[in-house]
Protein backbone atom coordinates (compact mmCIF):
# COMPACT_ATOMS: atom_id res chain seq x y z
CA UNK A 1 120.00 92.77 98.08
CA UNK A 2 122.18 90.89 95.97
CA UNK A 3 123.02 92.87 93.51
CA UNK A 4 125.22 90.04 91.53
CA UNK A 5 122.22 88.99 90.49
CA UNK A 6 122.22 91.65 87.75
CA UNK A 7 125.39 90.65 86.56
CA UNK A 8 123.97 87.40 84.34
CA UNK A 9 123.61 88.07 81.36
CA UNK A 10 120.14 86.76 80.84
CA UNK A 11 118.90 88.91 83.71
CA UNK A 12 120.88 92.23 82.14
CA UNK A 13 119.41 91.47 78.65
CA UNK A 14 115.88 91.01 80.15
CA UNK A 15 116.03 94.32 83.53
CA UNK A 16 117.62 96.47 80.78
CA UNK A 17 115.23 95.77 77.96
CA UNK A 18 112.06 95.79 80.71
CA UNK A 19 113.37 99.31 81.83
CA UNK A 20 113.94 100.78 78.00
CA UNK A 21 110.05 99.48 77.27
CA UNK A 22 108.79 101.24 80.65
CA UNK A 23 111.03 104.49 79.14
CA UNK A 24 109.55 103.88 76.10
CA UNK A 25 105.75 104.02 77.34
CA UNK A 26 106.89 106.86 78.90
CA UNK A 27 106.29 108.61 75.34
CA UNK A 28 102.79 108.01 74.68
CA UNK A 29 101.81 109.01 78.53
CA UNK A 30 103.55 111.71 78.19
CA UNK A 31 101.73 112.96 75.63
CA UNK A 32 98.61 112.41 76.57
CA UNK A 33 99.43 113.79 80.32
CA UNK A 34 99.94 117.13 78.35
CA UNK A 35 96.28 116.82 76.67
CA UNK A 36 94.80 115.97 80.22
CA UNK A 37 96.96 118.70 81.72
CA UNK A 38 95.88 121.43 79.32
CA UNK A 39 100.12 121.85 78.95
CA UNK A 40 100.57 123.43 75.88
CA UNK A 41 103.58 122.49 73.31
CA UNK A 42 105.53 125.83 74.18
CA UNK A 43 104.94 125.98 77.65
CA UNK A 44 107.96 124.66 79.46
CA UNK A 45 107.73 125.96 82.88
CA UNK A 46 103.90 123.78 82.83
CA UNK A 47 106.29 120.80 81.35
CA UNK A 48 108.61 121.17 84.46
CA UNK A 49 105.80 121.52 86.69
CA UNK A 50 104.23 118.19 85.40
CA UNK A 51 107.87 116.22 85.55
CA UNK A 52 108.49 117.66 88.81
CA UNK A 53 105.56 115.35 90.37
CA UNK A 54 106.44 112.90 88.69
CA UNK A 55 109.69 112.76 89.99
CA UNK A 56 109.10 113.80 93.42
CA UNK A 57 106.41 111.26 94.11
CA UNK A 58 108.49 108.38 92.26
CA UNK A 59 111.18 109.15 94.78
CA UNK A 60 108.34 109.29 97.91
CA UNK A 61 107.44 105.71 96.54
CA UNK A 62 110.85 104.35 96.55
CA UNK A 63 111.57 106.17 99.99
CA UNK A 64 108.27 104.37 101.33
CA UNK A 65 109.58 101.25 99.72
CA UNK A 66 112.76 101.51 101.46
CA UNK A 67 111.32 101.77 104.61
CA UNK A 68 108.87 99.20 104.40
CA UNK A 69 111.74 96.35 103.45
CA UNK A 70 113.75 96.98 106.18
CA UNK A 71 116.70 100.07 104.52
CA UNK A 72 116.24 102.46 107.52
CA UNK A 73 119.88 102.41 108.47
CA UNK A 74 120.97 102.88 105.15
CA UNK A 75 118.40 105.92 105.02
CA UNK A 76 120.51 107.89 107.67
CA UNK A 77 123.22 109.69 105.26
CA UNK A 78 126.14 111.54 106.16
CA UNK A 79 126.88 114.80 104.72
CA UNK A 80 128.92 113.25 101.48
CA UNK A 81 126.37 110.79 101.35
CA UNK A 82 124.16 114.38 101.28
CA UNK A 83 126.04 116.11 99.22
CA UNK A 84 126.12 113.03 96.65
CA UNK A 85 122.24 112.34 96.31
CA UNK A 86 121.79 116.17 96.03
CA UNK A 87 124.15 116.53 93.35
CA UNK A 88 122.92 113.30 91.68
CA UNK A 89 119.16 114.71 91.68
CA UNK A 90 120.29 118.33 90.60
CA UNK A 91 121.85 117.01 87.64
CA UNK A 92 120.47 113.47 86.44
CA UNK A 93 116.96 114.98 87.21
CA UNK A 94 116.65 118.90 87.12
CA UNK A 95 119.40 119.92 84.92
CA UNK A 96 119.31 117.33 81.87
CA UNK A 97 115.41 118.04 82.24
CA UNK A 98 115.72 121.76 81.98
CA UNK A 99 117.95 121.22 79.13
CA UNK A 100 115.75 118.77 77.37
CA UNK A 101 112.20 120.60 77.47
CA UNK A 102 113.97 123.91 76.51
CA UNK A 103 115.45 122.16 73.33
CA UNK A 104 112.65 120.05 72.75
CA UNK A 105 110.30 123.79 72.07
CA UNK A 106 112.93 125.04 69.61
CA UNK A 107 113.04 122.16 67.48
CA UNK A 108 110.98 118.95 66.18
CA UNK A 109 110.24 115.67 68.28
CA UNK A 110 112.09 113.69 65.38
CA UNK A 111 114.99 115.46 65.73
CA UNK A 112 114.89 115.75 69.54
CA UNK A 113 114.79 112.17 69.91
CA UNK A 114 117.68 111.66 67.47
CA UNK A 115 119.66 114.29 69.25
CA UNK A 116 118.56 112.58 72.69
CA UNK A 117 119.97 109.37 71.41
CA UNK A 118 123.66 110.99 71.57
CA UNK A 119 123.41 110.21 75.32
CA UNK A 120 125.15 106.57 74.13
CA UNK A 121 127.87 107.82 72.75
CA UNK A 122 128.92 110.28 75.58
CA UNK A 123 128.22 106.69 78.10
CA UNK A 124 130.89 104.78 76.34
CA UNK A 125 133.17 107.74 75.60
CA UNK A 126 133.33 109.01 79.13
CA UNK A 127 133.29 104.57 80.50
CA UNK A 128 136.25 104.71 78.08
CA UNK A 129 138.25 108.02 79.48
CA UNK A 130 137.07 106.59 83.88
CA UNK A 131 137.01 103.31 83.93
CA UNK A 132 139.98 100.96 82.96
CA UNK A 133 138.30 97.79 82.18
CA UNK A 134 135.20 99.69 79.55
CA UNK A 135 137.89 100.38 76.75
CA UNK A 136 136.43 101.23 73.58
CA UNK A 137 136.54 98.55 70.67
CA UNK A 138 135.77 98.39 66.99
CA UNK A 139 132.70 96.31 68.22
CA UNK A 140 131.56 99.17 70.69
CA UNK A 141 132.07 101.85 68.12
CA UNK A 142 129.92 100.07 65.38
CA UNK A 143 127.73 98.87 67.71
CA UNK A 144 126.81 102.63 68.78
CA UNK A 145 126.92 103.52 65.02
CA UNK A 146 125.06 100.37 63.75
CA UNK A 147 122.10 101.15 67.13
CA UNK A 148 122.45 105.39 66.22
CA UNK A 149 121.33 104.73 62.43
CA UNK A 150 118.41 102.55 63.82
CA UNK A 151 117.17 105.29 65.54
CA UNK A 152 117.34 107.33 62.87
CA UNK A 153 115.40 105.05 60.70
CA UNK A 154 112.09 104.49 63.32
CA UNK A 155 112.76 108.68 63.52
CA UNK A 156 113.00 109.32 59.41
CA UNK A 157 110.55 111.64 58.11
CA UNK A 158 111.47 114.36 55.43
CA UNK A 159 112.32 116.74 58.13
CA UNK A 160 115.39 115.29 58.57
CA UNK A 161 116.37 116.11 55.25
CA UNK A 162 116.83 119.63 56.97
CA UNK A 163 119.90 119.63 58.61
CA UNK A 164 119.32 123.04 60.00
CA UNK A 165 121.14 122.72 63.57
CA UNK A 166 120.57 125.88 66.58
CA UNK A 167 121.91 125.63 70.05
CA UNK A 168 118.88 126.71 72.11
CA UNK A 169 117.23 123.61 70.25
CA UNK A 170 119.06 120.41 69.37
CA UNK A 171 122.23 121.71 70.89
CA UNK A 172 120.53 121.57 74.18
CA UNK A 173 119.33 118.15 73.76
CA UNK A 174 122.18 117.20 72.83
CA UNK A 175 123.59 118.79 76.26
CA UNK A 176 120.96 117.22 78.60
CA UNK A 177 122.06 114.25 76.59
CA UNK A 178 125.41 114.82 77.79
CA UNK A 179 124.56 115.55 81.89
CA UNK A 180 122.28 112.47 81.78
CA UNK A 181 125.47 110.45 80.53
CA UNK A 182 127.46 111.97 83.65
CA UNK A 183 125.42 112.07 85.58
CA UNK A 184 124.67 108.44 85.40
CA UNK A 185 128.18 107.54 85.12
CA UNK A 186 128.67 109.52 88.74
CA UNK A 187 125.33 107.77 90.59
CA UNK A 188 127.34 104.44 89.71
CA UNK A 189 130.01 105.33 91.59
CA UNK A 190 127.48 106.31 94.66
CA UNK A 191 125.69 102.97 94.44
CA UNK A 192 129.11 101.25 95.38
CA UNK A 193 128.23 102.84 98.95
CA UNK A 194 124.98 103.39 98.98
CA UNK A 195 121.76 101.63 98.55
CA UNK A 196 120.14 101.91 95.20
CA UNK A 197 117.12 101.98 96.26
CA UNK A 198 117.65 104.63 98.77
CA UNK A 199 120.09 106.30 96.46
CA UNK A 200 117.27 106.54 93.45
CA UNK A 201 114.45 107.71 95.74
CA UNK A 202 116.38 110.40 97.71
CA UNK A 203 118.13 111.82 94.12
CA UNK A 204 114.43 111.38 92.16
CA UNK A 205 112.84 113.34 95.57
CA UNK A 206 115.27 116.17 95.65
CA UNK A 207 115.23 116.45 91.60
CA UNK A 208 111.10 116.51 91.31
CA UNK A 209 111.36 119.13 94.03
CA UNK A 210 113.63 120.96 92.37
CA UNK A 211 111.61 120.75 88.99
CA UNK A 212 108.82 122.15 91.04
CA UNK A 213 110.49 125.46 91.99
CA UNK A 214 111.92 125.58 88.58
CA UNK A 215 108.35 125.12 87.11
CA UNK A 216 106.86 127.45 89.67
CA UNK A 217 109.10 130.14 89.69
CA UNK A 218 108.68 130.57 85.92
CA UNK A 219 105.21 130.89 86.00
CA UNK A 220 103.86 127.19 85.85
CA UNK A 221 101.27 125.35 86.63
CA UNK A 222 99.73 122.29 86.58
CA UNK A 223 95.61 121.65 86.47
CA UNK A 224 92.77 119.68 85.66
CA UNK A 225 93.60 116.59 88.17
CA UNK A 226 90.41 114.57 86.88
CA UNK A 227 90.34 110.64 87.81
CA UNK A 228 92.02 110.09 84.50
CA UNK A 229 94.72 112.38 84.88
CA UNK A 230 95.66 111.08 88.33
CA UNK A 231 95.97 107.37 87.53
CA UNK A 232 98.30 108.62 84.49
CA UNK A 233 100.47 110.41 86.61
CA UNK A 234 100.21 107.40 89.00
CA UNK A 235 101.43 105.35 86.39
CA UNK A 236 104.46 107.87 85.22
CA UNK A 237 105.93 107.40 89.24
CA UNK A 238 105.77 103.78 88.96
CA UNK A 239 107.01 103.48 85.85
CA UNK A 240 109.90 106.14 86.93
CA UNK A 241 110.69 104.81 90.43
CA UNK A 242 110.66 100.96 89.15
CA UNK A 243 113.18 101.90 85.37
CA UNK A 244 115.40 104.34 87.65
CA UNK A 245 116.06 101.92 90.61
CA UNK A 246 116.48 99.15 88.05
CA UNK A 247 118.93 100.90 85.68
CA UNK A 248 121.05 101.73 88.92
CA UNK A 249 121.11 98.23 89.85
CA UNK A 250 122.73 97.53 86.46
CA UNK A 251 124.77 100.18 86.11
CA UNK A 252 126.28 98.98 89.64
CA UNK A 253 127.51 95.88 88.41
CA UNK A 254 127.95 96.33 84.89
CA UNK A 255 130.18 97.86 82.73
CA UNK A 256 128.45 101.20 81.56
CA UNK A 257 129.06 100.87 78.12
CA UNK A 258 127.04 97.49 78.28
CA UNK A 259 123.82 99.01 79.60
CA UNK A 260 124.11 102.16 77.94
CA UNK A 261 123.37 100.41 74.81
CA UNK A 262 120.41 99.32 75.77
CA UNK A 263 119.25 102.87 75.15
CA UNK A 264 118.88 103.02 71.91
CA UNK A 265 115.66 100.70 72.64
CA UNK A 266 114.15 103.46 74.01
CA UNK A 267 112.88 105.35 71.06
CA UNK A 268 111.88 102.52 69.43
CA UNK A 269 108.77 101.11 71.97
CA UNK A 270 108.25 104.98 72.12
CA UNK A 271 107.33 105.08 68.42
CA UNK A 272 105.83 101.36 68.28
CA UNK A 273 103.89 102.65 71.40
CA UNK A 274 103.03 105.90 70.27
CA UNK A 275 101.62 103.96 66.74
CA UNK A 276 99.53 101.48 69.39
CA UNK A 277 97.61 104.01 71.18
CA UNK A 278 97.39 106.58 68.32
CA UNK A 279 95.84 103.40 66.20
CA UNK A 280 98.46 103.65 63.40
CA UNK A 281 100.24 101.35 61.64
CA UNK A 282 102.99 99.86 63.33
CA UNK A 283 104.37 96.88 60.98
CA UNK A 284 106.01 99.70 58.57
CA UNK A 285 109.31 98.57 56.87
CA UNK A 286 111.04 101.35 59.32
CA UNK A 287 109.97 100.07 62.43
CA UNK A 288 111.04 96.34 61.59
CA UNK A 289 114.34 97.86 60.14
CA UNK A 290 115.27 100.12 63.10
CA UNK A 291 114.42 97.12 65.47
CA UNK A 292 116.72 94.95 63.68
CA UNK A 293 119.53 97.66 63.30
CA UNK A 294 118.88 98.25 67.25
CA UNK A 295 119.26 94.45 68.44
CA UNK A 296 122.11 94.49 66.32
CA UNK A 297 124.22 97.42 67.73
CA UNK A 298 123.51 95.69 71.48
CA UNK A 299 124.77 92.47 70.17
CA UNK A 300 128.01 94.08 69.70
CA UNK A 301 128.60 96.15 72.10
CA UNK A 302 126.95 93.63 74.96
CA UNK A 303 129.30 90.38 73.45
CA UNK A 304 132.17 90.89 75.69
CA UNK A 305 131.67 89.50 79.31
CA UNK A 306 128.69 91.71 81.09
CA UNK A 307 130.07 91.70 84.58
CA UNK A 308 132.63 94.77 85.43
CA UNK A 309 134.01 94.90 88.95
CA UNK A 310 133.48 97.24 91.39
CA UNK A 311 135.15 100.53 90.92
């Protein structure tokens, strides 16, 4: 694959955005996955259960894919090429999601997502400390600050007005925040010698099964597979396999800082999706404001030349 490809800056602007809005619809499904599921608000191990399919059959997809276009040889790992996809999946996948669903019950969705949206900052902090060509810049640090505040606004109900702050709650999404940052940051450095496509599916396979046991071992479970229920969790390993493989394709041949703004998109086709298929309104003054504030912070943090060398 030529990966170059997703070095121009139209196709960065247009993969990165395409990824954020999959992400994004991630929210809604989500959601309603739990209703279908019968997985109630405080019942983690049943939310680990439910991401660990999703992740292991996103990463049996992009196995299958693999195979089917010709990446056996690049299948056959060696033991650091082991070692690597197994660390990749235990963090990027199991531990940020342990971290996440344990904050998220011990503290609201509108501050969770707020708290989520930290995972930026720690990108182009940590690009800043590794790699020598992703310095910061005043343009990087008020683009994070500028794209931060717009989540915030799509986010803003009164409940933020309660600045009430545990660790077991937004201090652990604020962690999982933090190992999704690294850990993304680390399966760049894999993709320089390793398929991304092979790299995503093996990390996604050994992280779902990993959520499984997790999930299982604490007393989870997962019912009520009804035709509905299938073809959402269907569309949750598409949408997982096709943003993940994506996003590594960028991060390969981008600097990090670059398509970790990108990020802050996320949130806001979650809420604008959220309003869709909950039938509310969705032209509020927030939404439009947290869009603009959003586009903005990219602008300047993505207005330095897009393509980074291989490190």
């Amino acid at each position: 694959m030529n990966t170059s490809f997703f070095a121009d800056r139209r196709v960065l602007f247009a993969t990165a955005t395409f990824c954020c809005l999959l992400w994004g619809s991630a929210y809604p499904a989500i959601k309603a996955g739990y209703a279908l599921f019968d997985i109630a608000a405080n019942d983690v191990p049943g939310k680990l259960v439910f991401a660990g399919y999703r992740f292991l059959f996103a990463g049996w997809v992009l196995l299958a894919f693999a195979l089917c276009t010709g990446r056996g040889a690049a299948m056959r790992l060696d033991a650091r090429g082991w070692g690597q996809v197994t660390l990749l999946g235990l963090t990027q996948t199991l531990l940020q999601y342990i971290f996440f669903y344990v904050g998220l019950a011990y503290t609201t969705g509108v501050k969770g997502s707020i708290m989520n949206a930290t995972g930026t900052f720690f990108s182009v902090l940590l690009a800043h400390v590794i790699y020598h060509n992703d310095r910061l810049s005043h343009a990087k640090v008020w683009g994070c600050v500028i794209g931060f505040a717009g989540v915030m606004v799509v986010n803003f109900t009164p409940d933020l007005l309660d600045f009430h702050f545990t660790l077991l709650g937004e201090g652990f999404v604020v962690i999982a925040a933090f190992v999704l940052s690294a850990a993304s940051i680390f399966g760049k450095r894999v993709s320089q010698r390793m398929d991304s496509v092979v790299m995503t599916g093996y990390q996604l396979s050994i992280g779902g099964a990993a959520l499984l046991a997790a999930g299982f071992a604490f007393g989870g479970t997962l019912e009520g597979f009804t035709p509905g229920a299938v073809l959402l969790l269907g569309y949750m390993v598409l949408l997982s396999s096709a943003a993940f493989t994506l996003w590594s394709l960028l991060l390969r041949v981008n600097r990090v800082s670059t398509v970790a703004a990108f990020n802050f998109l996320v949130p806001i086709f979650g809420a604008v999706l959220s309003a869709i298929f909950l039938d509310e309104a969705i032209l509020e003054w927030k939404n439009l404001l947290a869009l603009a504030l959003v586009c903005g912070g990219i602008w300047l943090v993505t207005r330095e030349p897009v393509a980074a060398p291989k490190t």
